[in-house]
PDB file of N, CA and C in Angstrom:
ATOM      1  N   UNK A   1       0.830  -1.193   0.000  1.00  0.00           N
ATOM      2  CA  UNK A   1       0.000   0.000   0.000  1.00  0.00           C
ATOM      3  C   UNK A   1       0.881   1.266   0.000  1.00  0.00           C
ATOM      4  N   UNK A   2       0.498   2.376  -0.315  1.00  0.00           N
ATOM      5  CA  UNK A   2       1.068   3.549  -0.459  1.00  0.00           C
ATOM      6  C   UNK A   2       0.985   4.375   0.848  1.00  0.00           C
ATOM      7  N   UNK A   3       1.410   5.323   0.825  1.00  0.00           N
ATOM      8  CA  UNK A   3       2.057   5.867   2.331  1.00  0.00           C
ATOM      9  C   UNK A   3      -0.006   6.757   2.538  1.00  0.00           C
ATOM     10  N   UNK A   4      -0.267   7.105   1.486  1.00  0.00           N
ATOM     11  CA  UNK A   4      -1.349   7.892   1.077  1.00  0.00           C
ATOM     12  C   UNK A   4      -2.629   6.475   1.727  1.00  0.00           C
ATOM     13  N   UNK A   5      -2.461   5.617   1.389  1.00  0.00           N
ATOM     14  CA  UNK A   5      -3.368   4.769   2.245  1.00  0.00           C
ATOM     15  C   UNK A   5      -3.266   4.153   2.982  1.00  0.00           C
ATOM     16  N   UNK A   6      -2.332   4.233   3.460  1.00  0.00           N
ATOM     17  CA  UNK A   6      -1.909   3.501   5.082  1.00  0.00           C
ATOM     18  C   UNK A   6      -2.526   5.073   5.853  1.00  0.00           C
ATOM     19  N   UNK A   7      -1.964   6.066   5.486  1.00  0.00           N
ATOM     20  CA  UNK A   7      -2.574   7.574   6.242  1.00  0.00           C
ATOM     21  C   UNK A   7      -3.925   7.241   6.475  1.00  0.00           C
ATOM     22  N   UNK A   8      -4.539   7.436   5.132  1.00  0.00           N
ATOM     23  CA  UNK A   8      -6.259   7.521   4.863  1.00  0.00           C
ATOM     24  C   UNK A   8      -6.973   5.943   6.023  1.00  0.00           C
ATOM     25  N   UNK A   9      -6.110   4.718   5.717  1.00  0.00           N
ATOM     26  CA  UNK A   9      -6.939   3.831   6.447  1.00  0.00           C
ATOM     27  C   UNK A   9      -7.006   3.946   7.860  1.00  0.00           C
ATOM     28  N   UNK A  10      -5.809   4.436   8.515  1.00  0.00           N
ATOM     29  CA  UNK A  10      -5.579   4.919   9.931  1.00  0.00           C
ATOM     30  C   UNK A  10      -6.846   5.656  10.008  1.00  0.00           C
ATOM     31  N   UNK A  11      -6.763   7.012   9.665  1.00  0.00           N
ATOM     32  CA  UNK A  11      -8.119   7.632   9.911  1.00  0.00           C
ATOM     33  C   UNK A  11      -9.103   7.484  10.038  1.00  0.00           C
ATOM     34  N   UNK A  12      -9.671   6.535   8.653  1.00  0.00           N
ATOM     35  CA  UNK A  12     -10.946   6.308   8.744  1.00  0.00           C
ATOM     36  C   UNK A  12     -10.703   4.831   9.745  1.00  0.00           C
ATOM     37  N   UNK A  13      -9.952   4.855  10.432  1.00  0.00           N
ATOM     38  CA  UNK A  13     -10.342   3.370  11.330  1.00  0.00           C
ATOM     39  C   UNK A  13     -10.949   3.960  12.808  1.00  0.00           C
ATOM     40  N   UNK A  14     -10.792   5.471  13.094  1.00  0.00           N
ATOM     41  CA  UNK A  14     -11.762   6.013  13.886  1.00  0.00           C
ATOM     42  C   UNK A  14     -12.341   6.156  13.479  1.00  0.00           C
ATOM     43  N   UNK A  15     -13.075   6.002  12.411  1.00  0.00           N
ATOM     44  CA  UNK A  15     -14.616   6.211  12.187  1.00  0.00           C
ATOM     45  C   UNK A  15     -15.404   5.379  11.928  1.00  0.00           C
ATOM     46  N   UNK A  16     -14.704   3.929  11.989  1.00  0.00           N
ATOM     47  CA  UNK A  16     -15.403   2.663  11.310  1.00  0.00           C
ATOM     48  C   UNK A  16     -14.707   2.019  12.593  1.00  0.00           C
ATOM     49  N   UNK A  17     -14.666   2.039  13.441  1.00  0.00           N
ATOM     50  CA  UNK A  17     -13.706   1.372  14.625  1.00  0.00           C
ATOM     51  C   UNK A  17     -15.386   0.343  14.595  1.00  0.00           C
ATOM     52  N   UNK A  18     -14.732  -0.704  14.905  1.00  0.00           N
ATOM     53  CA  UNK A  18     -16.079  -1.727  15.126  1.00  0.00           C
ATOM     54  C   UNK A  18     -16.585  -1.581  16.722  1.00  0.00           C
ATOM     55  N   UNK A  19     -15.802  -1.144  17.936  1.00  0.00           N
ATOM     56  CA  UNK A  19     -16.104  -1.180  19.378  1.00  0.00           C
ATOM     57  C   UNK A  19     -16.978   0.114  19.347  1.00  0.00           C
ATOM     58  N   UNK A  20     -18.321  -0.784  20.486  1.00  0.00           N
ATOM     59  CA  UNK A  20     -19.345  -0.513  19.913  1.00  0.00           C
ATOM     60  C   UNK A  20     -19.067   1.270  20.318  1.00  0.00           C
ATOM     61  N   UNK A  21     -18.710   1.532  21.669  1.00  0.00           N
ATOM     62  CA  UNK A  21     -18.351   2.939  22.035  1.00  0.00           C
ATOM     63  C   UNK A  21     -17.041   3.823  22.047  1.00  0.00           C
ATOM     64  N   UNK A  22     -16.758   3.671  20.784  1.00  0.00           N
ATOM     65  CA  UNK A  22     -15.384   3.992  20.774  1.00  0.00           C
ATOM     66  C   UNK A  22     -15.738   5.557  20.338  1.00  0.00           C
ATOM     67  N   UNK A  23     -17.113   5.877  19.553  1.00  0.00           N
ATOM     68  CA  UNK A  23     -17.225   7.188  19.558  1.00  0.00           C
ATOM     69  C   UNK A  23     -17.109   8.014  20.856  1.00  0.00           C
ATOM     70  N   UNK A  24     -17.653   7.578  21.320  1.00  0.00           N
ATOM     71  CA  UNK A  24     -18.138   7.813  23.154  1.00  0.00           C
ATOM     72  C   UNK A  24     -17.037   8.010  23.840  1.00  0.00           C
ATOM     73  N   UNK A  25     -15.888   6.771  23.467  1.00  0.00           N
ATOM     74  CA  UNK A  25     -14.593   7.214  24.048  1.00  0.00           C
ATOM     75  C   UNK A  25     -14.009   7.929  23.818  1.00  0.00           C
ATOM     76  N   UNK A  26     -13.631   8.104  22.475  1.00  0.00           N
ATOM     77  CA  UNK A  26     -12.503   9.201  22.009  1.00  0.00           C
ATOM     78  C   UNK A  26     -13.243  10.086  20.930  1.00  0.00           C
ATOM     79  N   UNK A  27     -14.130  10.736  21.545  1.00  0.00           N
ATOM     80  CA  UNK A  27     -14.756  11.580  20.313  1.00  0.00           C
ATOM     81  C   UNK A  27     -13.695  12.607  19.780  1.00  0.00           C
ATOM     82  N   UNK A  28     -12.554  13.412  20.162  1.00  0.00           N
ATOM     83  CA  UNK A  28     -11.620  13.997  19.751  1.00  0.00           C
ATOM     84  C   UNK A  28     -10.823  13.305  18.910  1.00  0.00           C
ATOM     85  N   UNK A  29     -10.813  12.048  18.948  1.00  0.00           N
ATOM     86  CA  UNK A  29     -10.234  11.472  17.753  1.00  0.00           C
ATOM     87  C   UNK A  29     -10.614  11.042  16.670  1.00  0.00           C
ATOM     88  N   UNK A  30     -11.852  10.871  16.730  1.00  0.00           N
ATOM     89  CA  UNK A  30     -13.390  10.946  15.562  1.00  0.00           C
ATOM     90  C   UNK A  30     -13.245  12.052  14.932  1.00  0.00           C
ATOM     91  N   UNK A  31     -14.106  13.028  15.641  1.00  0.00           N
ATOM     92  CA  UNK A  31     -13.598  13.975  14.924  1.00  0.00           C
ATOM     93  C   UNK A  31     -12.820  14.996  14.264  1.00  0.00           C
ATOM     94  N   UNK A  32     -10.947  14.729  15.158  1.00  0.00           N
ATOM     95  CA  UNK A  32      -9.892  15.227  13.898  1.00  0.00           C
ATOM     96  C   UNK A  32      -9.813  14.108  13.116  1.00  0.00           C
ATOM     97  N   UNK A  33      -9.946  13.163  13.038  1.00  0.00           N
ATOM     98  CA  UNK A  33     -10.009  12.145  11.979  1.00  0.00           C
ATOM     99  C   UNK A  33     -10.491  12.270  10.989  1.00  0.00           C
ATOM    100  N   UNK A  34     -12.133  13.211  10.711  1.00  0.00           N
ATOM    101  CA  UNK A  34     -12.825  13.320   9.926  1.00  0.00           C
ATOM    102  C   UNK A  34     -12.175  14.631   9.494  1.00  0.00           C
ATOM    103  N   UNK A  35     -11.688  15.774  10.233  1.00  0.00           N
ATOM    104  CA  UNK A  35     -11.271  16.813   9.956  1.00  0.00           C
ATOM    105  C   UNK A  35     -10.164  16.865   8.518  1.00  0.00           C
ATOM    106  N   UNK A  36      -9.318  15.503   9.305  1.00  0.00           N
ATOM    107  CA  UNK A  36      -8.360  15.556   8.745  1.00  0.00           C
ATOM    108  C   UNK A  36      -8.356  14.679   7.301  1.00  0.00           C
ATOM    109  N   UNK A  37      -9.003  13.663   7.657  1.00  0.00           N
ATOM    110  CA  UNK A  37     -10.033  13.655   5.734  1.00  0.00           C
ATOM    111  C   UNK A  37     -10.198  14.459   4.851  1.00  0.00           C
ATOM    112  N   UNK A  38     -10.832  15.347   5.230  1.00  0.00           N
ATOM    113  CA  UNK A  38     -11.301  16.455   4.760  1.00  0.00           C
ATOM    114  C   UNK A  38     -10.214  17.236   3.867  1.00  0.00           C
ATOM    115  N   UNK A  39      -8.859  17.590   4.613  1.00  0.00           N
ATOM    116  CA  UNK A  39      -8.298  18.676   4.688  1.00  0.00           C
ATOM    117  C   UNK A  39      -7.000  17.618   3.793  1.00  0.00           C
ATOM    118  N   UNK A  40      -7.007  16.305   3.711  1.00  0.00           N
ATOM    119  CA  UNK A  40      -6.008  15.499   3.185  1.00  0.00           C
ATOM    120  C   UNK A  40      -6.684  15.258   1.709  1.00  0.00           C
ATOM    121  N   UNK A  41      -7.697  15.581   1.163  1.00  0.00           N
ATOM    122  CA  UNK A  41      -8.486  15.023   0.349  1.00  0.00           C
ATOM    123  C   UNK A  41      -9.267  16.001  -0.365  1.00  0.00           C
ATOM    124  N   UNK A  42      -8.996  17.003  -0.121  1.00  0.00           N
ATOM    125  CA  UNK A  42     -10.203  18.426  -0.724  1.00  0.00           C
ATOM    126  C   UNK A  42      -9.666  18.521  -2.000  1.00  0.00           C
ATOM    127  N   UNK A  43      -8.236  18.567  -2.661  1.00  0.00           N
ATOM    128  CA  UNK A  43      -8.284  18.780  -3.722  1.00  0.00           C
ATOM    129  C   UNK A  43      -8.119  17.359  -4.780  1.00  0.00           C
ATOM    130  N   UNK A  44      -9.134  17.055  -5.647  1.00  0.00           N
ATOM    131  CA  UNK A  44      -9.524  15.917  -6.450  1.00  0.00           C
ATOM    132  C   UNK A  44      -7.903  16.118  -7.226  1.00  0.00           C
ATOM    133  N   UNK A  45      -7.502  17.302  -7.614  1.00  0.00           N
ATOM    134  CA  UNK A  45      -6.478  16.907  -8.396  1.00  0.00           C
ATOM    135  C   UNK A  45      -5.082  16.465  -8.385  1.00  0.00           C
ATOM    136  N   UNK A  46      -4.747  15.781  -7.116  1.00  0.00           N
ATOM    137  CA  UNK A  46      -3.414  15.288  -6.509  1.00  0.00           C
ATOM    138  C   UNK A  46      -3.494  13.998  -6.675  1.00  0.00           C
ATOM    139  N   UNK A  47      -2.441  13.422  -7.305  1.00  0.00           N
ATOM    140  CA  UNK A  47      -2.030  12.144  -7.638  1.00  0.00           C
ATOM    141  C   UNK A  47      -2.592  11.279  -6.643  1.00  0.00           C
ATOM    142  N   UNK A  48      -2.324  11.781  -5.431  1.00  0.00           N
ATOM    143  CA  UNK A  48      -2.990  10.454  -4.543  1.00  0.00           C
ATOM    144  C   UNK A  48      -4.187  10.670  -4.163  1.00  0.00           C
ATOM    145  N   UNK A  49      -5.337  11.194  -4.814  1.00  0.00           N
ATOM    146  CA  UNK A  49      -6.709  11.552  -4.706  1.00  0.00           C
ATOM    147  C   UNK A  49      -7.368   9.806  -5.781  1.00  0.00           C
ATOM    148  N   UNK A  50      -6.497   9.355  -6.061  1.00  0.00           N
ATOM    149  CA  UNK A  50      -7.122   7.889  -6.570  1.00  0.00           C
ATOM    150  C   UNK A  50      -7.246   7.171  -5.402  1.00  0.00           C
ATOM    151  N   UNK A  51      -6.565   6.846  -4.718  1.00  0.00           N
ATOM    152  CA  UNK A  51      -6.701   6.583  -3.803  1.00  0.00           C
ATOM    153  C   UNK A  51      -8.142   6.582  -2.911  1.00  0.00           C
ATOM    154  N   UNK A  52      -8.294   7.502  -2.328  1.00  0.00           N
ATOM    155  CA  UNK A  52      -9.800   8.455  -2.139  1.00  0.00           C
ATOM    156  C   UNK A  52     -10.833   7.553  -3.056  1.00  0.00           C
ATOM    157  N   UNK A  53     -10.931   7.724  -4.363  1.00  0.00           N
ATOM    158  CA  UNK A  53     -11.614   6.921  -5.225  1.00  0.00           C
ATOM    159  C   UNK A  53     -11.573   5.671  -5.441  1.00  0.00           C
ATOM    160  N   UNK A  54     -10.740   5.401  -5.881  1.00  0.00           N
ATOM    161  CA  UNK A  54     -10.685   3.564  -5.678  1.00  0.00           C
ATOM    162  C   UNK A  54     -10.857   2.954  -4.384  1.00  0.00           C
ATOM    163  N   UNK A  55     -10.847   3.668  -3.611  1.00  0.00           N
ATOM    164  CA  UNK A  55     -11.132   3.084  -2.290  1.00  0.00           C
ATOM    165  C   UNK A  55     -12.655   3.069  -1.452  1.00  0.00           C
ATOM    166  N   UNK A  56     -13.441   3.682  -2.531  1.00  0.00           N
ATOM    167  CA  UNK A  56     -14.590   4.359  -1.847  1.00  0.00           C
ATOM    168  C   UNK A  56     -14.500   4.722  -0.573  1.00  0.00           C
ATOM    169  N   UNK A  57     -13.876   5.994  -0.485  1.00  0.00           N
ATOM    170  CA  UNK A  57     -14.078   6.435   0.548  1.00  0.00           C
ATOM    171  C   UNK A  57     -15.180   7.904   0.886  1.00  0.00           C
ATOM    172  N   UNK A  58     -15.669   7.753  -0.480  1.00  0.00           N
ATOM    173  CA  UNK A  58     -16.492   8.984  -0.622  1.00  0.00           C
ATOM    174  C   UNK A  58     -17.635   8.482   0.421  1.00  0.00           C
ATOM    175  N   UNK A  59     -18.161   6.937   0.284  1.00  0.00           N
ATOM    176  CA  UNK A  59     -19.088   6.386   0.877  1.00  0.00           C
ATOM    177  C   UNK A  59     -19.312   5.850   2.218  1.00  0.00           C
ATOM    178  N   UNK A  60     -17.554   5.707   2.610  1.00  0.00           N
ATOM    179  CA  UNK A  60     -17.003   5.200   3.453  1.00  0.00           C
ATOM    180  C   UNK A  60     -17.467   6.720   4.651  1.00  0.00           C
ATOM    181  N   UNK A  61     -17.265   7.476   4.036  1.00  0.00           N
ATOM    182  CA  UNK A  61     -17.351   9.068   5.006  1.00  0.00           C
ATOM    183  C   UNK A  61     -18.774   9.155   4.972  1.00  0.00           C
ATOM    184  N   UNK A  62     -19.526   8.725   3.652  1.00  0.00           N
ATOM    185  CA  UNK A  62     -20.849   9.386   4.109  1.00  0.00           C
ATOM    186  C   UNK A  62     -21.529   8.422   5.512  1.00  0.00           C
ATOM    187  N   UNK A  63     -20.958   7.253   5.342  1.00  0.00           N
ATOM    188  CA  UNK A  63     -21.417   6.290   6.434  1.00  0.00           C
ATOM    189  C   UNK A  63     -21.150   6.252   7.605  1.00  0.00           C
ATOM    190  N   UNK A  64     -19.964   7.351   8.067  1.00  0.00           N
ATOM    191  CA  UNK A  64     -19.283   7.530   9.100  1.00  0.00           C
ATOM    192  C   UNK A  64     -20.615   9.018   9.999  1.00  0.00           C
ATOM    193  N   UNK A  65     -21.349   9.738   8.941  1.00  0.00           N
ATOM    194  CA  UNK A  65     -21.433  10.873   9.521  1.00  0.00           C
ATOM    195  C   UNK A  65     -22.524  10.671  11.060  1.00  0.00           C
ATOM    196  N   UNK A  66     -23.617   9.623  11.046  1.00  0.00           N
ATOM    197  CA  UNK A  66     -23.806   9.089  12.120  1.00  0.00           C
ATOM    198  C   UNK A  66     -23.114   9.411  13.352  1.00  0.00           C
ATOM    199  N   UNK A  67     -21.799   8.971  13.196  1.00  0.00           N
ATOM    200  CA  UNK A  67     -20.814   8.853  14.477  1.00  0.00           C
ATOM    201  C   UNK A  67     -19.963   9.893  14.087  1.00  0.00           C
ATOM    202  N   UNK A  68     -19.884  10.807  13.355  1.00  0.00           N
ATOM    203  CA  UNK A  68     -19.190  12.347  13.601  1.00  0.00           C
ATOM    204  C   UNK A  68     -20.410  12.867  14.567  1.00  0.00           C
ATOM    205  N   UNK A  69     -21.673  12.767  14.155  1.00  0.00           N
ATOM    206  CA  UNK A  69     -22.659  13.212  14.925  1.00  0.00           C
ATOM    207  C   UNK A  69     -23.089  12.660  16.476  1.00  0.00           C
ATOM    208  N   UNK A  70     -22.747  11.711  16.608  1.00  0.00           N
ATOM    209  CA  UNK A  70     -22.665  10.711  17.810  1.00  0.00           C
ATOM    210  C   UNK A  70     -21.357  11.279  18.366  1.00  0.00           C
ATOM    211  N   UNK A  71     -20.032  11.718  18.365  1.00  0.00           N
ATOM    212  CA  UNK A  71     -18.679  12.305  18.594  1.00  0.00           C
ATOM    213  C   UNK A  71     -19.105  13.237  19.980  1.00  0.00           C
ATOM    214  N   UNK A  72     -19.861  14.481  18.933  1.00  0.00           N
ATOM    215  CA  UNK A  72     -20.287  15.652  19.092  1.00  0.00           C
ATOM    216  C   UNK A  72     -21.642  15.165  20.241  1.00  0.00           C
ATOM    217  N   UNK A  73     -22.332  14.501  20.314  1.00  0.00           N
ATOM    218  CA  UNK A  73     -23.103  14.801  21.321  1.00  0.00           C
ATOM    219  C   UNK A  73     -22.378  14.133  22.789  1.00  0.00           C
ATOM    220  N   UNK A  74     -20.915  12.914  22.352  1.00  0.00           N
ATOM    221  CA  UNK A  74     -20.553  12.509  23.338  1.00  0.00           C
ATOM    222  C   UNK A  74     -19.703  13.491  24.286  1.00  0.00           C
ATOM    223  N   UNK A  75     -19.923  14.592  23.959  1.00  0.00           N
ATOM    224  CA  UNK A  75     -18.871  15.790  24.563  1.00  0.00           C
ATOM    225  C   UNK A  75     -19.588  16.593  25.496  1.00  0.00           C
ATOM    226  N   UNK A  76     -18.729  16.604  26.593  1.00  0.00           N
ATOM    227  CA  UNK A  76     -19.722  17.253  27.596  1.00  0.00           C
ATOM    228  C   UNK A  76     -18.985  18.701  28.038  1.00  0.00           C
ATOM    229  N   UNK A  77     -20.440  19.477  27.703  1.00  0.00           N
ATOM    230  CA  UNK A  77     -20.010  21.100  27.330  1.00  0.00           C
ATOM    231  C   UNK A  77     -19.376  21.671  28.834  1.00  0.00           C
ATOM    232  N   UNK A  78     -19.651  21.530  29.819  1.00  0.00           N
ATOM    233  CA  UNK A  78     -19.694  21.778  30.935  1.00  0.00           C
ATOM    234  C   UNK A  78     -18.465  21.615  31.863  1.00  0.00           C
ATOM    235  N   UNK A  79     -17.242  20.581  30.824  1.00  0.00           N
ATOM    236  CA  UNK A  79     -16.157  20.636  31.611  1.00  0.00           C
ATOM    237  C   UNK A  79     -15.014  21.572  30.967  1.00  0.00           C
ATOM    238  N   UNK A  80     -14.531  21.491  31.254  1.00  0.00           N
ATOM    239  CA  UNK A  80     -13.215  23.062  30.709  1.00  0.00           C
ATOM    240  C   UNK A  80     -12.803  22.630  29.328  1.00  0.00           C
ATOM    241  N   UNK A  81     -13.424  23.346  28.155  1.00  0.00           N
ATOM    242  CA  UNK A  81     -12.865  23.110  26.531  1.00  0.00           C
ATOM    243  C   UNK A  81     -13.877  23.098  25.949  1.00  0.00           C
ATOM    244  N   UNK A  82     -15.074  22.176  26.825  1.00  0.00           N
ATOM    245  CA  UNK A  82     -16.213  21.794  26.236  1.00  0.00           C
ATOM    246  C   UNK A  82     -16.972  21.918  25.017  1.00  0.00           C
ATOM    247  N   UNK A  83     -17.342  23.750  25.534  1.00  0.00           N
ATOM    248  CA  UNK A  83     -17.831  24.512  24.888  1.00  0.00           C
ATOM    249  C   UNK A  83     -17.545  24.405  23.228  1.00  0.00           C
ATOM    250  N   UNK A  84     -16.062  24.975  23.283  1.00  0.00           N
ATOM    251  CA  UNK A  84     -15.233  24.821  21.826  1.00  0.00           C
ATOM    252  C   UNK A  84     -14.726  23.497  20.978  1.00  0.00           C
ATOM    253  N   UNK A  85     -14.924  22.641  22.278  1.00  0.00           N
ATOM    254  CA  UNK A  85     -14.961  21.037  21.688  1.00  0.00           C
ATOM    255  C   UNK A  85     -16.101  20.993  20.809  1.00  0.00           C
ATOM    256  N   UNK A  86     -17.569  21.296  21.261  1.00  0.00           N
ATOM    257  CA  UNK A  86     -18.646  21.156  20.377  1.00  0.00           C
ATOM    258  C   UNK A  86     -19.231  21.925  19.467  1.00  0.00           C
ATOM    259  N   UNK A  87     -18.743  23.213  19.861  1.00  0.00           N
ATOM    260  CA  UNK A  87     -18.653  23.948  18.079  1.00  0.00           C
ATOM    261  C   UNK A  87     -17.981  23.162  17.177  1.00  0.00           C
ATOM    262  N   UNK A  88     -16.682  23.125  17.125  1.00  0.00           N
ATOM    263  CA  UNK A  88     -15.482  22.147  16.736  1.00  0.00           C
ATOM    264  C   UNK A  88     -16.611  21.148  15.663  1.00  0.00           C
ATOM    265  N   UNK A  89     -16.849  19.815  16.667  1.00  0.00           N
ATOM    266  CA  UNK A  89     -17.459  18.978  16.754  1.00  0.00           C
ATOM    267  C   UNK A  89     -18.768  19.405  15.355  1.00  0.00           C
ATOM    268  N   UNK A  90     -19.902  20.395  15.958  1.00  0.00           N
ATOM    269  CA  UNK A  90     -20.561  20.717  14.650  1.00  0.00           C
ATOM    270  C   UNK A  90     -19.814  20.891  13.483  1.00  0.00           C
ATOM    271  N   UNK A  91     -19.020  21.663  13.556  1.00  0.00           N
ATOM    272  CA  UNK A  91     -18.671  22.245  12.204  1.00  0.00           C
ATOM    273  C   UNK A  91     -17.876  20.925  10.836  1.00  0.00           C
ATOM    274  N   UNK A  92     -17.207  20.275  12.026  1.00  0.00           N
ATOM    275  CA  UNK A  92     -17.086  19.352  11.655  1.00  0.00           C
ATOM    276  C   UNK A  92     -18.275  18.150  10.499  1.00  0.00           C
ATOM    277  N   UNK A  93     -19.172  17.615  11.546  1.00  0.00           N
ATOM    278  CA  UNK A  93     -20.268  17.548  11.311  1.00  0.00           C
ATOM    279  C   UNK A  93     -20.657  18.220   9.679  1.00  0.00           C
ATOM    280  N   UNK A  94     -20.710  19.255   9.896  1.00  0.00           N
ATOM    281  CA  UNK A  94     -21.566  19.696   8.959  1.00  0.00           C
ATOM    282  C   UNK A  94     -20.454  19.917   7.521  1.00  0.00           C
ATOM    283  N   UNK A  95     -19.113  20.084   7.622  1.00  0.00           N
ATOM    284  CA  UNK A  95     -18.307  19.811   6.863  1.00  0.00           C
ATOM    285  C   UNK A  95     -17.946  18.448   6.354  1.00  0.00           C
ATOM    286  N   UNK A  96     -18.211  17.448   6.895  1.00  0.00           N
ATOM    287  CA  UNK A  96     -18.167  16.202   6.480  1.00  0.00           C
ATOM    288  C   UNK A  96     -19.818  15.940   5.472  1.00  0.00           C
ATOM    289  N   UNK A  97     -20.493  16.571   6.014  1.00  0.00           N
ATOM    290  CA  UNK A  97     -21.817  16.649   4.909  1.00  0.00           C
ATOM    291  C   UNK A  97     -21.650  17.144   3.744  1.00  0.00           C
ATOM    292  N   UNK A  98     -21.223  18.715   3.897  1.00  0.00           N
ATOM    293  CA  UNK A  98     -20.613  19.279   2.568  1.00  0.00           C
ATOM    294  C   UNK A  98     -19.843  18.713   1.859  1.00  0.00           C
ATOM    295  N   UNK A  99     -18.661  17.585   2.065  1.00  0.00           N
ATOM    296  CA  UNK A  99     -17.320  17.150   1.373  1.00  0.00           C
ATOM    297  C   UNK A  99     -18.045  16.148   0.390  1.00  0.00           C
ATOM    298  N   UNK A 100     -19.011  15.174   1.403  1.00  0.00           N
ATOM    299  CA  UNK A 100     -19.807  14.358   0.703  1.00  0.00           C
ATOM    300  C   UNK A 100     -20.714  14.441  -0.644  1.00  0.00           C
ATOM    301  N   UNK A 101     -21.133  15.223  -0.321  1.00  0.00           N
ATOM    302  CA  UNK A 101     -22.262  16.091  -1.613  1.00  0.00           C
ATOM    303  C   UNK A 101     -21.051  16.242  -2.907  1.00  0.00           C
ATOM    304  N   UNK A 102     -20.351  17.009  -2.278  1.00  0.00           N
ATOM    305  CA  UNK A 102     -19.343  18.163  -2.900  1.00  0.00           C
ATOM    306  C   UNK A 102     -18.239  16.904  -4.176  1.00  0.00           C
ATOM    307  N   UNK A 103     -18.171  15.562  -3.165  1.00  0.00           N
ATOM    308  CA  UNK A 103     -17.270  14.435  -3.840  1.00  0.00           C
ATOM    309  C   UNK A 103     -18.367  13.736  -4.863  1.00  0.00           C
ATOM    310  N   UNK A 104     -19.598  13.475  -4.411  1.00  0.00           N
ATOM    311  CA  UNK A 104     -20.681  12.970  -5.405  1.00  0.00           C
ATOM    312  C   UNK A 104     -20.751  13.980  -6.448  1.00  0.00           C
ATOM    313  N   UNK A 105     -21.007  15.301  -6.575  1.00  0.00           N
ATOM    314  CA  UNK A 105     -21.369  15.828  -7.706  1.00  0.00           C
ATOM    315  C   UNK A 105     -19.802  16.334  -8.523  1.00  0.00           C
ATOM    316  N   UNK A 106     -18.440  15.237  -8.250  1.00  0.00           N
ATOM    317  CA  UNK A 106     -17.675  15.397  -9.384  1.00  0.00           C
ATOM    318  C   UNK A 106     -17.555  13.849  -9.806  1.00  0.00           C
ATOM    319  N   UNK A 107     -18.394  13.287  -9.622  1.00  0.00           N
ATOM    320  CA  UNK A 107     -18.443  12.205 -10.252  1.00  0.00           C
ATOM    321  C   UNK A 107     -17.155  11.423 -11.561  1.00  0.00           C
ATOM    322  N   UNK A 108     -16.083  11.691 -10.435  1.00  0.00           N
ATOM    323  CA  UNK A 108     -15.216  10.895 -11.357  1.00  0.00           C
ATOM    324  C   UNK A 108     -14.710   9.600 -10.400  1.00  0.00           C
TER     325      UNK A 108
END
C-alpha cells in the first residue's frame, strides 16, 4: 500500500472502529479524523486523490457521519474546553456533509 493509504486507512479506522463505544470514548479522535479527511483530500487533483476513489471512501465518510454526529453529542459542554470542543465537533459535522455532496457531484 502507499504511504497515502496507510494515512487515509488509519483515519478512517476512527470512524469505522467496530467497538461498539469507541465514539463515546474518544470523540476527539473521531472527529480530527474526519477533519483531517477532509483537509487530506479536498483537492480531487493530486495524484494520490485515486486513492480516495478507488477506495470508496467517498461512501465510506458518508457512512461515518452518524458517528461524527454521535462524537459531538458525546462531549460534555460543561467541563473546561467543552464549549469549543462542540462547536469544533458541529462544524465538523456539517463539513463532512458538505465534502460528501461536494465528492458525489464530481463524479469521477
Amino acid at each position: 500500500p502507499t504511504s497515502s493509504q496507510v494515512i487515509g486507512a488509519y483515519l478512517f479506522s476512527y470512524l469505522t472502529s467496530p467497538l461498539p463505544n469507541s465514539t463515546i470514548l474518544w470523540p476527539e479522535a473521531t472527529l480530527h479524523s474526519a477533519s483531517s479527511i477532509i483537509d487530506i483530500y479536498a483537492d480531487e487533483d493530486q495524484p494520490y486523490d485515486v486513492n480516495f476513489r478507488e477506495l470508496a471512501w467517498t461512501d465510506a465518510l458518508a457512512g461515518a457521519k452518524d458517528r461524527v454526529k454521535r462524537a459531538g453529542r458525546a462531549i460534555d459542554k460543561k467541563k473546561e474546553g467543552g464549549r469549543e470542543l462542540k462547536d469544533f465537533a458541529d462544524e465538523v459535522y456539517a463539513n463532512v456533509k458538505g465534502f460528501v455532496q461536494y465528492r458525489r457531484r464530481l463524479k469521477i
